[in-house]
Protein backbone atom coordinates (compact mmCIF):
# COMPACT_ATOMS: atom_id res chain seq x y z
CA UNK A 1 -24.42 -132.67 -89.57
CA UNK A 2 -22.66 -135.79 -89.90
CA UNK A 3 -23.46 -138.60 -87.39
CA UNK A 4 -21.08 -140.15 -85.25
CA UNK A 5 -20.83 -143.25 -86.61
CA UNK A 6 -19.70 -146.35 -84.47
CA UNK A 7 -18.77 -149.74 -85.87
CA UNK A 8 -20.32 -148.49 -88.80
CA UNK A 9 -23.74 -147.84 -87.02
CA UNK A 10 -25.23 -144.62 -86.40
CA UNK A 11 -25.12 -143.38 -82.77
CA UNK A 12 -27.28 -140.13 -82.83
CA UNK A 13 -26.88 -140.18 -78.82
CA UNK A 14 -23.27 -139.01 -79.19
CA UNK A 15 -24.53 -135.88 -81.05
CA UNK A 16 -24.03 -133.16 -79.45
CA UNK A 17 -24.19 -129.28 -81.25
CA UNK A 18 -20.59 -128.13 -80.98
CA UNK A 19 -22.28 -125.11 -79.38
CA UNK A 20 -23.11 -127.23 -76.34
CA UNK A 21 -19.56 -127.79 -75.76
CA UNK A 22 -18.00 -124.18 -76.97
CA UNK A 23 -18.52 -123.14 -72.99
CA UNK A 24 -16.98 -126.12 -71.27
CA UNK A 25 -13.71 -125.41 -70.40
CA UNK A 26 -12.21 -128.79 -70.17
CA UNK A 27 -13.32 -129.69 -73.67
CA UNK A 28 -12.23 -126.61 -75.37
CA UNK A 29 -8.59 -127.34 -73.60
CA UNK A 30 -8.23 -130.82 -73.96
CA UNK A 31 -9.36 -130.04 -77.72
CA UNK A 32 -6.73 -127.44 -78.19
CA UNK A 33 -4.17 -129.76 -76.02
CA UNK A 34 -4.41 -132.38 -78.44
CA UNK A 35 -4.40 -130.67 -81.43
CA UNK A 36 -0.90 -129.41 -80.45
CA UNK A 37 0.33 -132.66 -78.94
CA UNK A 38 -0.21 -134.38 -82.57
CA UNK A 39 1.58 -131.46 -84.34
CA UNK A 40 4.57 -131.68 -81.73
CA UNK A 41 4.26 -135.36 -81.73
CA UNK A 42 4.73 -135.90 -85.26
CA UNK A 43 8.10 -133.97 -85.57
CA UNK A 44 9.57 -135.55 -82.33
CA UNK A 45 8.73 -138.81 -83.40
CA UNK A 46 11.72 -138.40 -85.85
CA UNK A 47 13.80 -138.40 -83.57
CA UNK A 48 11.89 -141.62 -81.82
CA UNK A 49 9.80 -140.51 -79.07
CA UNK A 50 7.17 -138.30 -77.89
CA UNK A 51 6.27 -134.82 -76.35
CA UNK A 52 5.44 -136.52 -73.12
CA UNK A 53 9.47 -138.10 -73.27
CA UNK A 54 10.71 -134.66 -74.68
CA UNK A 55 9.02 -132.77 -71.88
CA UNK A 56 10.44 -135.48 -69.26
CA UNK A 57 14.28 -135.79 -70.75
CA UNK A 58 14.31 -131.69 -70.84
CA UNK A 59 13.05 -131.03 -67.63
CA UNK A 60 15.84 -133.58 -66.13
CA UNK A 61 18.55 -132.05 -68.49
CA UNK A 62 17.65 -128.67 -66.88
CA UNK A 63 16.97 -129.67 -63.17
CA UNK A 64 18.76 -133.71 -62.86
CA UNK A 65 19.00 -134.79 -60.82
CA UNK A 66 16.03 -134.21 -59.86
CA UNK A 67 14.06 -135.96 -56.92
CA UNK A 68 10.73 -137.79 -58.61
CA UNK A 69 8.24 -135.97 -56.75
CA UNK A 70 9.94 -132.65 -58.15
CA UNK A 71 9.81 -133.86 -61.07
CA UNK A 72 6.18 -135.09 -61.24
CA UNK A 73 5.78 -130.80 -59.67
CA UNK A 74 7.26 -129.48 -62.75
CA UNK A 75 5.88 -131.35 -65.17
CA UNK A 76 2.25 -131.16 -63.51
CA UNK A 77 1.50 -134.84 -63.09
CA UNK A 78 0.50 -137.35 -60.38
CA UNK A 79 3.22 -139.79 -59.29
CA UNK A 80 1.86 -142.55 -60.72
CA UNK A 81 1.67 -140.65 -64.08
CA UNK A 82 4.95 -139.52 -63.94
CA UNK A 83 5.98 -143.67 -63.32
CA UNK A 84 3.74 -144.39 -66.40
CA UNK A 85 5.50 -141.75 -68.45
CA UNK A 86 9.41 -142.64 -67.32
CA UNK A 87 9.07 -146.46 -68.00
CA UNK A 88 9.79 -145.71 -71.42
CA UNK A 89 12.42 -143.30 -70.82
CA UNK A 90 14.12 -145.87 -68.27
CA UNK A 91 13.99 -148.87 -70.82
CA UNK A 92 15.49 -146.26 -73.57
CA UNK A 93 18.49 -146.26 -70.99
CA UNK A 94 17.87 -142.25 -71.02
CA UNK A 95 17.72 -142.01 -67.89
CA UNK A 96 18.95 -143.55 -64.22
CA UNK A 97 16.57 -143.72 -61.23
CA UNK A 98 18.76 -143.61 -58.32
CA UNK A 99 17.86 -143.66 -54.27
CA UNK A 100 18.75 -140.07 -52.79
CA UNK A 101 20.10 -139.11 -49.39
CA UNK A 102 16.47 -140.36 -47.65
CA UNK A 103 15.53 -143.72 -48.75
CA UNK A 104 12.24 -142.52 -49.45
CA UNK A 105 13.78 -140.14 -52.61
CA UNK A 106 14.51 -141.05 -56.05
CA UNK A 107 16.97 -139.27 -58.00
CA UNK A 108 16.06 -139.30 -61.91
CA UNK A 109 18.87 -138.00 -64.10
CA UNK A 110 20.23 -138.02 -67.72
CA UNK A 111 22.32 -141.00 -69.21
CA UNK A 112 25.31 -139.64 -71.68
CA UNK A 113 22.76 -141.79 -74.42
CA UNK A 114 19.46 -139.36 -72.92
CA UNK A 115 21.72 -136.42 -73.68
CA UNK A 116 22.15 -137.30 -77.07
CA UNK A 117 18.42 -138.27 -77.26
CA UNK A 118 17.10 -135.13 -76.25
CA UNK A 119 19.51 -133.18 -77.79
CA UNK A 120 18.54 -134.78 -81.06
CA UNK A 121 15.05 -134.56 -80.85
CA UNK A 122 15.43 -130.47 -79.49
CA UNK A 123 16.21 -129.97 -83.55
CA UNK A 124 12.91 -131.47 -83.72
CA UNK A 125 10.77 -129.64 -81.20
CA UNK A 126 12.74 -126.55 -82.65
CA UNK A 127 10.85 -127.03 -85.88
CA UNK A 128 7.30 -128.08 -84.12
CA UNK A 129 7.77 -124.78 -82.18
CA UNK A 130 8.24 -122.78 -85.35
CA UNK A 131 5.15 -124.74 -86.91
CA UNK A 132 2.70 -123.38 -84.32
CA UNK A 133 4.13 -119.96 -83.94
CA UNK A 134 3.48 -119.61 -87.79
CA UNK A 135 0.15 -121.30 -87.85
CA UNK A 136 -1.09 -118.68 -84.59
CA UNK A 137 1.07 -116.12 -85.57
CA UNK A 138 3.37 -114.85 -83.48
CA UNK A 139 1.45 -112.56 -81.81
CA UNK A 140 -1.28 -115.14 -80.98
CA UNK A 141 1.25 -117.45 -79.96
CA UNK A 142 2.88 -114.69 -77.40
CA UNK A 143 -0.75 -114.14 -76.18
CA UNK A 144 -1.88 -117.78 -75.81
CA UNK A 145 1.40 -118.64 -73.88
CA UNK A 146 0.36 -115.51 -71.49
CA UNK A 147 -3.49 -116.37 -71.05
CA UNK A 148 -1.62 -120.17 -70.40
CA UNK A 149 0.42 -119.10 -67.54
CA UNK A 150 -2.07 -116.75 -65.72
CA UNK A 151 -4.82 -119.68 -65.99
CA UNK A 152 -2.04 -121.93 -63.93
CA UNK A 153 -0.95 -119.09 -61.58
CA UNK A 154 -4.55 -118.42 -60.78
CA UNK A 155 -5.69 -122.24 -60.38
CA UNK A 156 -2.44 -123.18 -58.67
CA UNK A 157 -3.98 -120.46 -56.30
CA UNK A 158 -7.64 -121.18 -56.10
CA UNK A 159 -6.15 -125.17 -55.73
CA UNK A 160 -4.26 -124.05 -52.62
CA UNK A 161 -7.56 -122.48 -50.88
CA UNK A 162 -10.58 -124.73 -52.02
CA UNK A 163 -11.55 -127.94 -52.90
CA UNK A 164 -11.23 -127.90 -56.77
């Protein structure tokens, strides 16, 4: 086993079997999560961004506007997340934060040049798509997008009636 090695000194305390870690959930997901992030990160970023803009942009094509705390819903982040994620988006001139009826709401939606972003970087996220349905297979793929969705549905549910 190789050691994980820090400033080129050996840290044996930050061994740990990968058996210890095939049960925790969290790991295994945030493993998986980030493995996919880096494949669909490195075809978006020829068109200049990332997933996390990608997501954001689509998500206000298909809903914008859209208030902010429907947006952070939909995309499953906190608010202050969701701030974090847009400043980018906002200094890209991709998008317009706007105050809604209520003082209290802000509208996010699409610039003509966020169209064209997103639009562009779809071709992109087209190809990343087809990259991970070919690397699962697209049985696998169907599957892992079902197991996905029933995880959510049944934590959404478990979220709404305990303390998790």
């Amino acid at each position: 086993m190789q050691p994980y090695i820090t400033n080129t000194k050996v840290s044996y305390a930050m061994l740990r079997p990968l058996a210890d870690s095939k049960n925790c959930t969290s790991f295994r997901t945030k493993q998986l999560a980030r493995h996919i992030a880096r494949v669909y990160d490195k075809k978006l970023a020829r068109a200049g961004m990332k997933t996390t803009q990608y997501s954001l942009l689509t998500h206000v094509l298909n809903r914008g506007p859209i208030a902010t705390g429907e947006l952070a819903a939909l995309l499953g982040l906190d608010a202050s997340t969701l701030t974090r994620n847009m400043r980018v988006v906002l200094a890209s001139g991709w998008i317009t934060v706007t105050a809604g009826q209520d003082s209290r709401v802000h509208l996010v939606a699409l610039t003509e040049s966020g169209k064209k972003a997103q639009e562009q970087a779809h071709e992109h996220w087209l190809v990343a798509q087809q990259s991970m349905t070919e690397a699962l297979g697209e049985g696998l793929a169907q599957e892992l997008h079902h197991v996905l969705d029933a995880c959510l549905i049944k934590l959404r549910a478990h979220q709404d009636t305990s303390s998790i």
